[in-house]
Protein backbone atom coordinates (compact mmCIF):
# COMPACT_ATOMS: atom_id res chain seq x y z
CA UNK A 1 -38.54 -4.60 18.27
CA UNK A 2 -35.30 -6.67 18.44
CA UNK A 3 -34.45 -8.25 15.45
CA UNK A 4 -34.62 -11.97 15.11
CA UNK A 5 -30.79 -12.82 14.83
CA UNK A 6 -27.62 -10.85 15.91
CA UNK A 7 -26.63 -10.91 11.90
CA UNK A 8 -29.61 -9.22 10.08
CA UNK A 9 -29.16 -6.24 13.09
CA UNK A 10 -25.71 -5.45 11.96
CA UNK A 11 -26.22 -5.48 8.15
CA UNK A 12 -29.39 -3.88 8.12
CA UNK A 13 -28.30 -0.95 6.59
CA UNK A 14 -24.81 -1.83 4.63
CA UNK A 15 -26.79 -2.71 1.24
CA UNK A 16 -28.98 1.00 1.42
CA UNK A 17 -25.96 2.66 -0.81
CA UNK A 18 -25.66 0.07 -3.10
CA UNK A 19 -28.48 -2.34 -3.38
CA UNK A 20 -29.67 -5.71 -2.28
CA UNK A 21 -26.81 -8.38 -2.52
CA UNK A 22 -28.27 -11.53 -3.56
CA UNK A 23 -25.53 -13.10 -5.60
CA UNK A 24 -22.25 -14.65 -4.87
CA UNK A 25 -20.00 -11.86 -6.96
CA UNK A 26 -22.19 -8.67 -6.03
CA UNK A 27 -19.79 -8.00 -2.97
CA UNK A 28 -16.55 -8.04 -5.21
CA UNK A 29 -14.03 -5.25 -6.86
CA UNK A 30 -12.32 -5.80 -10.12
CA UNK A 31 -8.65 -6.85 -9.94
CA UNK A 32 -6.10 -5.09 -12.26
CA UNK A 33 -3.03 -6.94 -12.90
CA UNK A 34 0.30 -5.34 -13.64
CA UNK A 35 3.91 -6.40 -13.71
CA UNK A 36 6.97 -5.57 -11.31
CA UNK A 37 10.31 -7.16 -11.33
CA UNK A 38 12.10 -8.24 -8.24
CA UNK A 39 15.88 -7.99 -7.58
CA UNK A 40 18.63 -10.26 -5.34
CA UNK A 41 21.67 -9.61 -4.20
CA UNK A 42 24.41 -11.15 -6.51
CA UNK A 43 27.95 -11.77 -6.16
CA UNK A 44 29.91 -11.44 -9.19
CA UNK A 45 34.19 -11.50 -8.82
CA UNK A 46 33.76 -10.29 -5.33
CA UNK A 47 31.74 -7.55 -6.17
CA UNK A 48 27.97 -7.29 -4.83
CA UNK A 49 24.45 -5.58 -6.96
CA UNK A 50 21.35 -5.98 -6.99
CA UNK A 51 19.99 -7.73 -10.07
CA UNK A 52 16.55 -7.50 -11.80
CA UNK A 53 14.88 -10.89 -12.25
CA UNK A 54 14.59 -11.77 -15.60
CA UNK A 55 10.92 -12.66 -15.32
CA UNK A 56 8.53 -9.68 -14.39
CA UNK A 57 5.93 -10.83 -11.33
CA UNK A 58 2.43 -10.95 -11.60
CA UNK A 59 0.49 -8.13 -9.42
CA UNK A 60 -2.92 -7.80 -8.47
CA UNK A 61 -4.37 -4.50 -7.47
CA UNK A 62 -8.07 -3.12 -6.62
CA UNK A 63 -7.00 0.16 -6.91
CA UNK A 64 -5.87 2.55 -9.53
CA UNK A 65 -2.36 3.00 -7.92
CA UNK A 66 -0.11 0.32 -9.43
CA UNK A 67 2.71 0.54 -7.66
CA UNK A 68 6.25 -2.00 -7.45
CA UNK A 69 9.09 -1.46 -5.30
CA UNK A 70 12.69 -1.35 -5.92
CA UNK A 71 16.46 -1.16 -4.49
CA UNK A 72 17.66 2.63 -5.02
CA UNK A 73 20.59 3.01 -6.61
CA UNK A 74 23.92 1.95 -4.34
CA UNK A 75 21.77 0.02 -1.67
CA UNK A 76 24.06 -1.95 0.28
CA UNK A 77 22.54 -5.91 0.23
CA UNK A 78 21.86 -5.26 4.17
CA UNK A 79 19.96 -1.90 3.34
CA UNK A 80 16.88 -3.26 1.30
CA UNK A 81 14.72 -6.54 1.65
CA UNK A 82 12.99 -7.30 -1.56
CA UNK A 83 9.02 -7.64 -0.68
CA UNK A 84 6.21 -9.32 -2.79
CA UNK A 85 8.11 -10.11 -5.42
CA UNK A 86 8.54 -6.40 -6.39
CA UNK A 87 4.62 -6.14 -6.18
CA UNK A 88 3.67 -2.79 -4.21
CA UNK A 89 4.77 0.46 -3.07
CA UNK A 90 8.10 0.70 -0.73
CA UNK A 91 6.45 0.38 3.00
CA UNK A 92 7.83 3.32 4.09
CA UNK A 93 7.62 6.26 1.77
CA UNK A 94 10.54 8.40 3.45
CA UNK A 95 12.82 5.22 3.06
CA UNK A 96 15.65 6.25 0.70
CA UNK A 97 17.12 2.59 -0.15
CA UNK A 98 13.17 1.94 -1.70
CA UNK A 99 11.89 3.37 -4.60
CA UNK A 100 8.30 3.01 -5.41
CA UNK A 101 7.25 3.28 -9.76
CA UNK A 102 4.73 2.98 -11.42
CA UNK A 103 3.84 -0.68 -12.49
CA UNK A 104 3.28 -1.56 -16.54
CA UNK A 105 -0.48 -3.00 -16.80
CA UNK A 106 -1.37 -6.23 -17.87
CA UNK A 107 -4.69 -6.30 -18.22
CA UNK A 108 -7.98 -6.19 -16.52
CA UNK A 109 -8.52 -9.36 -15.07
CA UNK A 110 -12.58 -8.99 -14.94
CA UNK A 111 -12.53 -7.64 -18.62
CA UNK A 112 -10.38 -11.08 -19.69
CA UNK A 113 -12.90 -12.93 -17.95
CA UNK A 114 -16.11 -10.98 -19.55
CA UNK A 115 -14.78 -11.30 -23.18
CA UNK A 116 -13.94 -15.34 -22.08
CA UNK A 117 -17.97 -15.45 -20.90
CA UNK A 118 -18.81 -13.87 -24.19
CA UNK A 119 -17.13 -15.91 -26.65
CA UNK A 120 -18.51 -18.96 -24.54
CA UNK A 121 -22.20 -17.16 -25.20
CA UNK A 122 -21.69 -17.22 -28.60
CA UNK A 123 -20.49 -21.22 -29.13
């Protein structure tokens, strides 16, 4: 038999590995944040660098690989194009003028939110 609409024949089997989805939040991932700092070309008595903000940026990730990008060292201001604010790994991995690092955590964003729902619970 043909099912009855076009949409419950394509997701008839995408819930068999992990269950019914019957809520609005049962089809999400947990966001990590982390920080990254960007950099800009400045001019200082003639002389050009790149220059990390002062203020890290805000990342969000769904994965465990926390990555921010970077200028290498003695990048020429034509040679790199700062991308997401620093947020992310260089685009191209065999690009020497990027380098990708590790990002510094933040904190879990869905934990935050838990302990928020908890203290509410207990008011």
């Amino acid at each position: 038999a043909f099912p009855t609409s076009l949409f419950s024949y394509l997701s008839s089997g995408i819930n068999a590995e992990y269950g019914d989805c019957d809520t609005a939040d049962c089809n999400t991932k947990e966001a990590t944040t982390f920080e990254c700092y960007d950099y800009t070309w400045v001019v200082t008595e003639d002389v050009g660098a790149w220059t990390k903000a002062t203020a890290a940026s805000t990342c969000y990730s769904i994965s465990d690989n926390n990555q921010c990008n970077s200028p290498a060292e003695g990048v020429a201001e034509a040679d790199w194009t700062s991308s997401n604010g620093g947020c992310g790994a260089c685009a191209d991995s065999e690009d020497t003028n990027c380098v990708s690092t590790s990002g510094a955590p933040v904190a879990v964003l869905s934990t935050l939110i838990s302990l928020i729902a908890a203290f509410y619970a207990l008011m």
